[in-house]
Protein backbone atom coordinates (compact mmCIF):
# COMPACT_ATOMS: atom_id res chain seq x y z
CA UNK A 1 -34.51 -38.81 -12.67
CA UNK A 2 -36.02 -41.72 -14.26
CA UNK A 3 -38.64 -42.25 -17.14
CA UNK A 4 -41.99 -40.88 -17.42
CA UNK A 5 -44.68 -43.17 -15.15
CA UNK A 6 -48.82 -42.80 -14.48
CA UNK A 7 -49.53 -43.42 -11.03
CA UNK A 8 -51.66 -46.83 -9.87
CA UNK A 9 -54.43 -47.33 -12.45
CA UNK A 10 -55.28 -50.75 -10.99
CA UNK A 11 -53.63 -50.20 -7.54
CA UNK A 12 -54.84 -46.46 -7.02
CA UNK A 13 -51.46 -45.39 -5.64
CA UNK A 14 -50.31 -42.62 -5.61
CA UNK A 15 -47.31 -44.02 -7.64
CA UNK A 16 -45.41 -41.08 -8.08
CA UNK A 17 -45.31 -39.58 -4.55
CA UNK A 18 -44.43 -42.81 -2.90
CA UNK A 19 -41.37 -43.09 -5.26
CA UNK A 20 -40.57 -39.27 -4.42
CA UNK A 21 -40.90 -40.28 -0.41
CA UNK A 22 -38.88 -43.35 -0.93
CA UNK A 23 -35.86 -41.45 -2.48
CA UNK A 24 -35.88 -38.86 0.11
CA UNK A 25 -35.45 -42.15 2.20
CA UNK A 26 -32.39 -43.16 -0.37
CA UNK A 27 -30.75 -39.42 -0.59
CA UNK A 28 -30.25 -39.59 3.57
CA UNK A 29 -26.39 -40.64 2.99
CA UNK A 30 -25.88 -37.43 0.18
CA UNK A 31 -27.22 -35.27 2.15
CA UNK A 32 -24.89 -36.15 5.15
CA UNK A 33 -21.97 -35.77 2.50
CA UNK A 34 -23.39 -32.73 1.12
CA UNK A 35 -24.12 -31.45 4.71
CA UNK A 36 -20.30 -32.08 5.42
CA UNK A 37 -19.01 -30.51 2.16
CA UNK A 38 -21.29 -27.19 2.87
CA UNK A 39 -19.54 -27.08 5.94
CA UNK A 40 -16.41 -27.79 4.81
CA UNK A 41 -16.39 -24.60 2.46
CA UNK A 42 -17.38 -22.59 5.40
CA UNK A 43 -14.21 -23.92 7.05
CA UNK A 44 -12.16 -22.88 4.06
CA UNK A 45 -13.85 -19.81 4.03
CA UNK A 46 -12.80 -18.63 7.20
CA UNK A 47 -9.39 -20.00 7.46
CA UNK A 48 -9.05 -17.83 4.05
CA UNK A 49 -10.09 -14.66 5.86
CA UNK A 50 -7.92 -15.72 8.37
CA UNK A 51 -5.08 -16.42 6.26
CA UNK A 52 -5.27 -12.92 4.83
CA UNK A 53 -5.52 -11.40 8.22
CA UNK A 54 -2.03 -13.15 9.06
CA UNK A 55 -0.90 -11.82 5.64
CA UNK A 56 -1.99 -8.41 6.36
CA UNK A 57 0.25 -8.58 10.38
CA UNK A 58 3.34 -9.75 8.20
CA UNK A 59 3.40 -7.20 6.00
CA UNK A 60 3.09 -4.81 8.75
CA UNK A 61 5.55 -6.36 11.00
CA UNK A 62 7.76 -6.45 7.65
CA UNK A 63 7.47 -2.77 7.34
CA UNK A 64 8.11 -2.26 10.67
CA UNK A 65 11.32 -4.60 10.44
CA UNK A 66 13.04 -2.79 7.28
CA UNK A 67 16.19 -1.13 7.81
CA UNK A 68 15.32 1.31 6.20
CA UNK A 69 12.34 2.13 7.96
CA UNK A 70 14.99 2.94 11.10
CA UNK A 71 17.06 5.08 8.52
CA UNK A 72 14.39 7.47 7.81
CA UNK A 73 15.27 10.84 8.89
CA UNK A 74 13.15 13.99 9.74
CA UNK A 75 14.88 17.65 9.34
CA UNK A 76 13.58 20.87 11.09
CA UNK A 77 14.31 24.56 10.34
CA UNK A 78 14.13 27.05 13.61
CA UNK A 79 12.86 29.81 11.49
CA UNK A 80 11.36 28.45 8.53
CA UNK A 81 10.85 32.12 7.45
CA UNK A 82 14.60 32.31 7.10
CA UNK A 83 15.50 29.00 5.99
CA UNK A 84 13.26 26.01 4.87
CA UNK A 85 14.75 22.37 4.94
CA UNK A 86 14.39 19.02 2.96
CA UNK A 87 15.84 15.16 3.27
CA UNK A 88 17.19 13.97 0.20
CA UNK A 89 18.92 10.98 1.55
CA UNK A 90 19.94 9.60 4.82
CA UNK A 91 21.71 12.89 6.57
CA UNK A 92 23.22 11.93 9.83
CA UNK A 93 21.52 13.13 13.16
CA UNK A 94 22.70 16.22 13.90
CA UNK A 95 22.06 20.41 14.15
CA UNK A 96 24.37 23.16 12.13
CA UNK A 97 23.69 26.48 13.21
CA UNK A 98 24.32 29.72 11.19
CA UNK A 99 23.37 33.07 9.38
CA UNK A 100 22.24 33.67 6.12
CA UNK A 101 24.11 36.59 4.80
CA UNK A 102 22.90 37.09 1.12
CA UNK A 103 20.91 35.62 -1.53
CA UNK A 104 21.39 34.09 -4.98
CA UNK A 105 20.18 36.96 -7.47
CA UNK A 106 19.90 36.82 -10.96
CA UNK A 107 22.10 39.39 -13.37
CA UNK A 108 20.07 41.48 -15.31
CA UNK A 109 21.14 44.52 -17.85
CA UNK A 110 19.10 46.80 -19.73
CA UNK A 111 19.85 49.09 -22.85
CA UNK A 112 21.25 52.23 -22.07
CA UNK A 113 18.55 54.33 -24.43
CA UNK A 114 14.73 53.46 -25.15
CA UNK A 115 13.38 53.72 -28.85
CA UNK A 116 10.37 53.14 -31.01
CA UNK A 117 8.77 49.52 -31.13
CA UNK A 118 9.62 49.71 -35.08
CA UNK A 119 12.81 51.81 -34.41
CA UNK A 120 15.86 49.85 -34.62
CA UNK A 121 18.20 49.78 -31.51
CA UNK A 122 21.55 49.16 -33.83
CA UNK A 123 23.23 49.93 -36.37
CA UNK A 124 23.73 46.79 -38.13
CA UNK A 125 26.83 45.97 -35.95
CA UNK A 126 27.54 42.61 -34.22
CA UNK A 127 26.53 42.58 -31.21
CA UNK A 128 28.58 40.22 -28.01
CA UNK A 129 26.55 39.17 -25.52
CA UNK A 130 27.88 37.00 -22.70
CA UNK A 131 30.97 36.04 -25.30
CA UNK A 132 28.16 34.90 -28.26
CA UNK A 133 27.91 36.81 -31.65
CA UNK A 134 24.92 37.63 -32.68
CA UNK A 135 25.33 39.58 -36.10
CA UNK A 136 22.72 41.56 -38.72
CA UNK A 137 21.55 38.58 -40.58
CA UNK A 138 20.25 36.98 -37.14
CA UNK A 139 18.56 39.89 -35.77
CA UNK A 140 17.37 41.43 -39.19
CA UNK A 141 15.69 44.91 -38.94
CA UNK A 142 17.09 45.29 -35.86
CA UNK A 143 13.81 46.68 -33.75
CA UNK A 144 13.88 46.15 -30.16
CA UNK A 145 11.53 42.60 -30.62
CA UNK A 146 13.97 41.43 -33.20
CA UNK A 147 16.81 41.56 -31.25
CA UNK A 148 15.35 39.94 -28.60
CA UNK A 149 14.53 37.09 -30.43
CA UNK A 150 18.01 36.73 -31.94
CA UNK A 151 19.48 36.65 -28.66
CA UNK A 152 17.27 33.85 -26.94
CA UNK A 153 17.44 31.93 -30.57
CA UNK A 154 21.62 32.28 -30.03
CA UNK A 155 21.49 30.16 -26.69
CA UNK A 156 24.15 32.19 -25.15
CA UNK A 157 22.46 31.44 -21.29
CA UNK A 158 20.72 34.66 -21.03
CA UNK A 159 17.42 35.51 -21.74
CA UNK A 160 15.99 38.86 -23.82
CA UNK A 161 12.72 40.68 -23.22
CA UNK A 162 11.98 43.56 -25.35
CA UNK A 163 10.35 46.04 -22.09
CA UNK A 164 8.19 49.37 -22.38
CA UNK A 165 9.45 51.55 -19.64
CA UNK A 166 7.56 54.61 -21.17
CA UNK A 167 4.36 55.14 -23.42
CA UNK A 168 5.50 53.66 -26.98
CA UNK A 169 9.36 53.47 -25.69
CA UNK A 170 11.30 50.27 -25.43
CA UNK A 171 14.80 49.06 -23.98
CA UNK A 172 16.02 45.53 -23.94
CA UNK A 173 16.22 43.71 -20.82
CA UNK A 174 19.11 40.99 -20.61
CA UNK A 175 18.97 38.30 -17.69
CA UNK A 176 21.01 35.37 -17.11
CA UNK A 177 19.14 32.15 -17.19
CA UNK A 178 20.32 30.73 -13.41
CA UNK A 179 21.56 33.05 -10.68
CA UNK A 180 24.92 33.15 -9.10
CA UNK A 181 28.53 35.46 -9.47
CA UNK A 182 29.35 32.69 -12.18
CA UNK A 183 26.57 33.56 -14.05
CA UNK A 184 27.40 37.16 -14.75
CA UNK A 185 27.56 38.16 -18.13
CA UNK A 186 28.84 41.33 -20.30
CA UNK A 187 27.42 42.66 -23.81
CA UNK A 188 28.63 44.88 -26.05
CA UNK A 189 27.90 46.45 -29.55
CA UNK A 190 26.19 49.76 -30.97
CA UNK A 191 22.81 50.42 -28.86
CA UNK A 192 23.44 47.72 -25.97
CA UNK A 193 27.31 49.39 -25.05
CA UNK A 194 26.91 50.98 -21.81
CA UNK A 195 23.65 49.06 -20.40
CA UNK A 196 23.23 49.79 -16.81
CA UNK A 197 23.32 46.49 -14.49
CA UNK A 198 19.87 45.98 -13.17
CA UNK A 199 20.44 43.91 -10.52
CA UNK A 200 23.68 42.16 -9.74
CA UNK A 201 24.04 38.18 -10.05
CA UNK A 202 25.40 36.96 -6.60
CA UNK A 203 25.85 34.01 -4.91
CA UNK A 204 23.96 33.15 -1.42
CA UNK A 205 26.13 32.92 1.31
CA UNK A 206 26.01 31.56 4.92
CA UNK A 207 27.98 32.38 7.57
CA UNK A 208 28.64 29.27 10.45
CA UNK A 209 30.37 31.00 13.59
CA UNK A 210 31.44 33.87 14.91
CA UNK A 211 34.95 33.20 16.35
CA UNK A 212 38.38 33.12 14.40
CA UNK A 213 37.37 29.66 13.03
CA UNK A 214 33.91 31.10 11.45
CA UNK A 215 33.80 30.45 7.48
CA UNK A 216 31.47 31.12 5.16
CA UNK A 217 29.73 28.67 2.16
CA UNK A 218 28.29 30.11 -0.84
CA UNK A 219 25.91 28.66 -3.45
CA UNK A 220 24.73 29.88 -7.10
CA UNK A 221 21.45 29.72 -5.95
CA UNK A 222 19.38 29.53 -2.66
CA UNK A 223 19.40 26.07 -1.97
CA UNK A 224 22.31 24.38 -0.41
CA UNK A 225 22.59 21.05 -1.07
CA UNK A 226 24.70 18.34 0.91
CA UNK A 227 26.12 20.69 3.21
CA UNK A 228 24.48 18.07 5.68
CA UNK A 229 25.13 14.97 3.04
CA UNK A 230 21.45 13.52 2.34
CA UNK A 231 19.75 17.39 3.24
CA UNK A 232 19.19 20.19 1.28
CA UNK A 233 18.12 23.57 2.70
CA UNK A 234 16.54 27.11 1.43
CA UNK A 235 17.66 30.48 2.67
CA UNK A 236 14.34 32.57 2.21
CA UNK A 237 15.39 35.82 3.59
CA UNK A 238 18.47 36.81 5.66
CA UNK A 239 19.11 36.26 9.33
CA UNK A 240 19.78 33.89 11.82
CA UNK A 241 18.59 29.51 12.11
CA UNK A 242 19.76 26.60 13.24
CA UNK A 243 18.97 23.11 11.53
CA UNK A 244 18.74 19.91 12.94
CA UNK A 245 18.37 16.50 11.34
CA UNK A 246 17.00 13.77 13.65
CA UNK A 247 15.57 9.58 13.55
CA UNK A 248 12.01 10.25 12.40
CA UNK A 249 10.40 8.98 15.17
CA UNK A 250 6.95 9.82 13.98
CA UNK A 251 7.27 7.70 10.26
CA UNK A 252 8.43 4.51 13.04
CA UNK A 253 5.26 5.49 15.24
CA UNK A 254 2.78 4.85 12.61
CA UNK A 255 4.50 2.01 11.64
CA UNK A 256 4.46 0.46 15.17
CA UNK A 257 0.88 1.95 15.12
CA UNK A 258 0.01 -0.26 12.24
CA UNK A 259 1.42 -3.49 13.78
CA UNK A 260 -0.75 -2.88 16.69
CA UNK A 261 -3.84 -2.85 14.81
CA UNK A 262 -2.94 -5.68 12.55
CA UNK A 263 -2.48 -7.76 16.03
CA UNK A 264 -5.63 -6.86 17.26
CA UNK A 265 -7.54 -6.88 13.85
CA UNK A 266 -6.06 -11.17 14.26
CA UNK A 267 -7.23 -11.24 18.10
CA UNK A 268 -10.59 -9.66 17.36
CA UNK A 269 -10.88 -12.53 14.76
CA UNK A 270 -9.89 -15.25 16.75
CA UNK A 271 -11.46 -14.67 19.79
CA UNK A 272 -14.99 -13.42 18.36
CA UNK A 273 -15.10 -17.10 16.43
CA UNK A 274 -13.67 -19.21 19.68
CA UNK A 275 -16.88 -18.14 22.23
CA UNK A 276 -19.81 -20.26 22.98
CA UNK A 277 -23.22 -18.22 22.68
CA UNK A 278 -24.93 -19.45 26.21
CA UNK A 279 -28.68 -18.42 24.32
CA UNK A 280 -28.04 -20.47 21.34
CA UNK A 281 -26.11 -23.18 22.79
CA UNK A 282 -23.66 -22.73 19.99
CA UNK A 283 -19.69 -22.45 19.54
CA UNK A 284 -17.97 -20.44 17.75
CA UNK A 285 -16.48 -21.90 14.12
CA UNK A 286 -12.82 -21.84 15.77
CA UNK A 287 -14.26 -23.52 19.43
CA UNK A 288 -13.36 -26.87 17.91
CA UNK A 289 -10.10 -26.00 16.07
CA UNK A 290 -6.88 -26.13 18.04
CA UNK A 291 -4.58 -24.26 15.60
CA UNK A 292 -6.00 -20.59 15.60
CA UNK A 293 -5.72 -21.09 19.63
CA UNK A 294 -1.82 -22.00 18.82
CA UNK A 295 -1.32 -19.52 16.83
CA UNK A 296 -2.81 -16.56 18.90
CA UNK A 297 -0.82 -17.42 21.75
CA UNK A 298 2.54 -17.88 19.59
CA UNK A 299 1.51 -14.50 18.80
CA UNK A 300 1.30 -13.01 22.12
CA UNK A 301 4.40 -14.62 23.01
CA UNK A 302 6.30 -13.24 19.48
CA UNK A 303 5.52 -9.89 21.53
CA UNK A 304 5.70 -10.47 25.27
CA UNK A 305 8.76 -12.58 25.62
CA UNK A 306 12.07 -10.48 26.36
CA UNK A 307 14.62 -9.67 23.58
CA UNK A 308 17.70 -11.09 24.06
CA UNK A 309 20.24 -8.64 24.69
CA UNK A 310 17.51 -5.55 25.55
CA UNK A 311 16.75 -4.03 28.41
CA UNK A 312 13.23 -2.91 26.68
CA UNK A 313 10.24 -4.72 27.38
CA UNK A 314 7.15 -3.59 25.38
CA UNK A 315 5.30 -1.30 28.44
CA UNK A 316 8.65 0.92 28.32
CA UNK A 317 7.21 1.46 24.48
CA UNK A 318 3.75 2.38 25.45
CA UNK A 319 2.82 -1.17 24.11
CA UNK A 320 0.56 -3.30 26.54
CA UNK A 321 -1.28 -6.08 26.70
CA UNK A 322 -4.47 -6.22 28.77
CA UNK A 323 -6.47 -9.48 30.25
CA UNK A 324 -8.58 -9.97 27.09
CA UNK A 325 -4.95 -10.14 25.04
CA UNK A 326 -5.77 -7.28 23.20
CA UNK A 327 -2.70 -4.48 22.86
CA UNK A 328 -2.90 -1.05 22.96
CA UNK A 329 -0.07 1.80 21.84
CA UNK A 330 0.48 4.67 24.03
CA UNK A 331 2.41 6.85 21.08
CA UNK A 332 3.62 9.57 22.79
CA UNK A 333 5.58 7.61 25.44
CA UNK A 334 7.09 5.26 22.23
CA UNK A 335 8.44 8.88 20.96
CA UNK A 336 9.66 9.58 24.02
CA UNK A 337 11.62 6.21 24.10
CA UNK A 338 12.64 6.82 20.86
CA UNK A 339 14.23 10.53 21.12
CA UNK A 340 16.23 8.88 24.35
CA UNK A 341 17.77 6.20 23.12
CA UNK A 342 16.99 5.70 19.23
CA UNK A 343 18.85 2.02 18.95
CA UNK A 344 17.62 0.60 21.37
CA UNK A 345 14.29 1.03 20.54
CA UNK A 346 15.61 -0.38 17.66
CA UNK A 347 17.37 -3.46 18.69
CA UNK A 348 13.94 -4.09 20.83
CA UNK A 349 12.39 -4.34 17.28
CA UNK A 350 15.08 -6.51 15.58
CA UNK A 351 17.22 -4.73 13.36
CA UNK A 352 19.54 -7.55 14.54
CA UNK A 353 19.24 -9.36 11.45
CA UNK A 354 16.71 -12.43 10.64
CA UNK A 355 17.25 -15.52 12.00
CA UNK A 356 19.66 -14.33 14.77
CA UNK A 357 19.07 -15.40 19.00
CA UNK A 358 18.22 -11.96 19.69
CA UNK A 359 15.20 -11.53 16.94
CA UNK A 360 13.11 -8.19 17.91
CA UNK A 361 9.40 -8.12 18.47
CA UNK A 362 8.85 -6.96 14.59
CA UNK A 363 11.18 -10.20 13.60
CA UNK A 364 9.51 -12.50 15.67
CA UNK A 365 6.20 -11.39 14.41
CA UNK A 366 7.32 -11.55 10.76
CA UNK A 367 8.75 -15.17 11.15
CA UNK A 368 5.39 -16.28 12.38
CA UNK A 369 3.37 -15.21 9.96
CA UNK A 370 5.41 -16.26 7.24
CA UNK A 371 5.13 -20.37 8.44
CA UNK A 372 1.37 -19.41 9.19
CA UNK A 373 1.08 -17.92 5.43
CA UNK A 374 3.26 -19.84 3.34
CA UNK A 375 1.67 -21.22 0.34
CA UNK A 376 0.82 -24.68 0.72
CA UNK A 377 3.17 -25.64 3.60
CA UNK A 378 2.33 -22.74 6.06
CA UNK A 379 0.05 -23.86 9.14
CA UNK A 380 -3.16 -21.81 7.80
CA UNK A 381 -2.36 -22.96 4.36
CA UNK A 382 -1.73 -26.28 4.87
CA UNK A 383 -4.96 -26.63 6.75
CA UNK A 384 -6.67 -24.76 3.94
CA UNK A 385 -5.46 -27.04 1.02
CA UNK A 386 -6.47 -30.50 3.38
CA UNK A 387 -9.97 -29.24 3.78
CA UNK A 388 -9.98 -28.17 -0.02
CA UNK A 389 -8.85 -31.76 -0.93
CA UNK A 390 -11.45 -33.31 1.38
CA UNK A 391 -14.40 -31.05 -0.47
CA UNK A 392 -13.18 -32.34 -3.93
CA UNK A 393 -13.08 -36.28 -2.47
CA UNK A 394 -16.68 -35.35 -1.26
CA UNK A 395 -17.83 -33.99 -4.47
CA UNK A 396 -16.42 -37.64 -6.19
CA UNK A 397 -18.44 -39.35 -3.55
CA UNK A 398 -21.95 -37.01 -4.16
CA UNK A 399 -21.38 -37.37 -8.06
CA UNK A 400 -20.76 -41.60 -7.43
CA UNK A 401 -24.19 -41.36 -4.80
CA UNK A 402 -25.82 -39.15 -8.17
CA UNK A 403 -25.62 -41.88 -10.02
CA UNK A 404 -26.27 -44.71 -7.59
CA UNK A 405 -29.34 -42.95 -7.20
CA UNK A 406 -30.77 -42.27 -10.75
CA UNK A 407 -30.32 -46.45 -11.08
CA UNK A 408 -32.67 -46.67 -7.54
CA UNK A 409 -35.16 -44.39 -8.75
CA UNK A 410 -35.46 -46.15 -12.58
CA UNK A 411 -35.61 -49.19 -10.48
CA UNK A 412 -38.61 -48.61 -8.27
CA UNK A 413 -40.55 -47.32 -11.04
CA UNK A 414 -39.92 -50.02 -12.99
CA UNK A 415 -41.09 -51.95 -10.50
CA UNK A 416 -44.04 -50.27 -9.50
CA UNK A 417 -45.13 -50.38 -13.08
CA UNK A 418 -44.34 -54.19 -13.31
CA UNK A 419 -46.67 -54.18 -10.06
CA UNK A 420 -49.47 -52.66 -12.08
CA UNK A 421 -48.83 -54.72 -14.77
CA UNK A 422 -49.55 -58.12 -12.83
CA UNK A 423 -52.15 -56.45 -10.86
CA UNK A 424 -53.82 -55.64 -14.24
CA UNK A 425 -53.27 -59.13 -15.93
CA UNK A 426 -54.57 -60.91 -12.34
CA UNK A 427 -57.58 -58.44 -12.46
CA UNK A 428 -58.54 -59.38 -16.37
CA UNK A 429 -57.76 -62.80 -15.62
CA UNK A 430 -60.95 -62.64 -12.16
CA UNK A 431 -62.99 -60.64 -14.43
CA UNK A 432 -63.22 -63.61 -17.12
CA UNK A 433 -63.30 -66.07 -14.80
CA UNK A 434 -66.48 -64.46 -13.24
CA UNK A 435 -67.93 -64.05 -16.45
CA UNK A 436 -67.48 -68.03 -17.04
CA UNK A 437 -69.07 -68.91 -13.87
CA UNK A 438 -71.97 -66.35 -14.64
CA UNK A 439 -72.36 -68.11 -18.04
CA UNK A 440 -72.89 -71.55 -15.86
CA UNK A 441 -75.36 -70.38 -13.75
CA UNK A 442 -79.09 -71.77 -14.87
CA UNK A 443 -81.16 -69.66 -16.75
């Protein structure tokens, strides 16, 4: 700030120091406001974290809160070396015992006589296979390799592999491309007429029952699909198993696991920021805020209170709250809820619908972090976006206080340098005027 100045000449001050002290003097009122703004960021700062930490317990108690969530479904095989399973939907809860009587299998022919690898294996007839003609000009020469490549070039669904069964000999191999009695095929025409059948396309089968109502269903391949709507299974090998199809309890477990952690991730926050530190005679950053005390006990409440219409409370969940207010999950006594009485343990979570008297836990929790979160008007946002408009008043005020202060500081130097200036003039002025009364002393 200011112009260029040489300290006291005439006055021997130590002009530019004493300025410097003086504006430290001046800069007491920016520094409050600066002060204040520093702090203010460190406000906005932590209500941000805080903010995000709401954000985070929403999206949780969201997941935890989605129908779909409660749809999910877990299947089980009881002899996965007999039959595997998988959920491709929603299948409804439920068990289908039976046996697995035969497997999908492939049809395969082969040529009834082996020849050369340059031999040819016709005559130059037409040749039928599985109701497609594949004639002389397609398969050319007519060796074993050529008429294999005719055949898969003809797209008639079954696929040709030229095969050495002996030193130097080949026969042709015919399989059909997917498995199952439908896919069984014939071929006919000089050198394939009279190829043996290999193996025998078949359906899989499985029997459900025993008594006079016992009936069979059969499949093209191994996999059944929708015989439970929403679950396929896989017969691996024959014999007997029994699937069932239940809630998945575990998927809902982690999720309530989650929420759990997400409520103690805000309490940990909360409470670590609201103590006062005895040694240092300091409080916490949230000792002198009211709203992060509202909104942890809104919080405790969203999962204490009772649900309307439940008999549940949150201990008959494994969910607890101890003295400190921080929550712990027992998970194996929420399964065990959970395989008893599957909708209840839903209602106690709120698959009620939003908005309704008897919100669940999950709802409640949800609700409350959306009016905490909600950009702009949400309690932690709201409070974030005052404090940010307060910082950007204070930055007006230190910019105004910049200027005010440049002006003080040109000021005082021009003044001090005015002060030499007389000081200088009054000192020429006594030096002449002791020279004149020298001059009238007598000689």
């Amino acid at each position: 700030m200011g112009g260029m100045s040489i300290d006291g000449l005439v006055t021997g001050l130590d002009t530019s120091n004493l300025i410097r002290q003086l504006m430290q003097a001046e800069r007491a009122p920016q520094r409050q406001l600066q002060t204040r703004q520093s702090q203010l960021r460190d406000t906005v700062k932590l209500f941000t974290e805080l903010n995000a930490k709401f954000k985070a317990l929403g999206d949780a108690a969201a997941k935890l809160d989605a129908v779909t969530d409660w749809q999910k479904r877990s299947a089980t095989s009881s002899d996965e070396a007999v039959v595997t399973t998988k959920v491709t939907g929603t299948p409804a809860p439920g068990t289908m015992a039976f046996t697995v009587t035969s497997l999908a299998a492939t049809h395969t022919v082969i040529s009834p006589t082996a020849v050369a690898a340059g031999d040819p294996i016709t005559d130059g007839s037409d040749l039928v296979v599985n109701g497609v003609t594949i004639t002389a000009a397609d398969y050319g020469t007519g060796t074993v390799s050529d008429v294999a490549r005719a055949i898969n070039a003809a797209d008639a669904g079954v696929v040709a592999t030229a095969v050495q069964t002996s030193p130097g000999q080949y026969r042709l191999q015919l399989s059909a491309k997917e498995s199952g009695a439908a896919n069984v095929f014939t071929v006919s025409g000089v050198g394939l007429d009279g190829s043996a059948v290999v193996t025998q396309g078949s359906d899989a089968s499985i029997t459900v029952g025993t008594g006079p109502g016992a009936y069979t269903i059969s499949s093209a391949t191994n996999t059944f699909g929708d015989v439970m709507p929403g679950l396929s299974f896989t017969a691996v090998a024959l014999g007997q198993a029994t699937v069932s199809v239940a809630t998945d309890g575990e998927a809902l477990a982690d999720a309530v696991d989650a929420l759990v952690k997400a409520m103690n991730d805000v309490h940990a926050f909360i409470a670590d920021r609201s103590k006062y530190d005895q040694a240092s005679k300091k409080g916490g950053a949230f000792l002198g805020e009211s709203m992060p005390a509202m909104l942890r006990t809104k919080l405790a409440n969203a999962l204490i209170d009772p649900v309307t219409g439940s008999a549940l409370v949150g201990k008959d969940l494994g969910i607890e709250t101890d003295r400190t207010g921080k929550v712990s999950f027992d998970r194996a006594k929420f399964l065990a809820a959970h395989a008893d009485d599957p909708a209840a343990v839903e209602s106690f979570f709120g698959a009620n619908g939003a908005g309704t008297a008897d919100d669940g836990v999950a709802e409640r929790i949800s609700r409350l972090t959306t009016e905490s979160t909600r950009l702009n008007t949400g309690t932690i946002s709201s409070f974030i976006a005052g404090r940010e408009e307060q910082i950007r008043q204070l930055d007006e005020q230190i910019e105004r206080w910049d200027v005010r202060l440049e002006l003080r500081e040109t000021a005082l130097r021009r003044q001090f340098s005015n002060l030499e200036t007389v000081l200088g003039r009054l000192q020429q002025q006594g030096q002449w005027l002791a020279g004149q009364l020298a001059s009238l002393q007598p000689r």
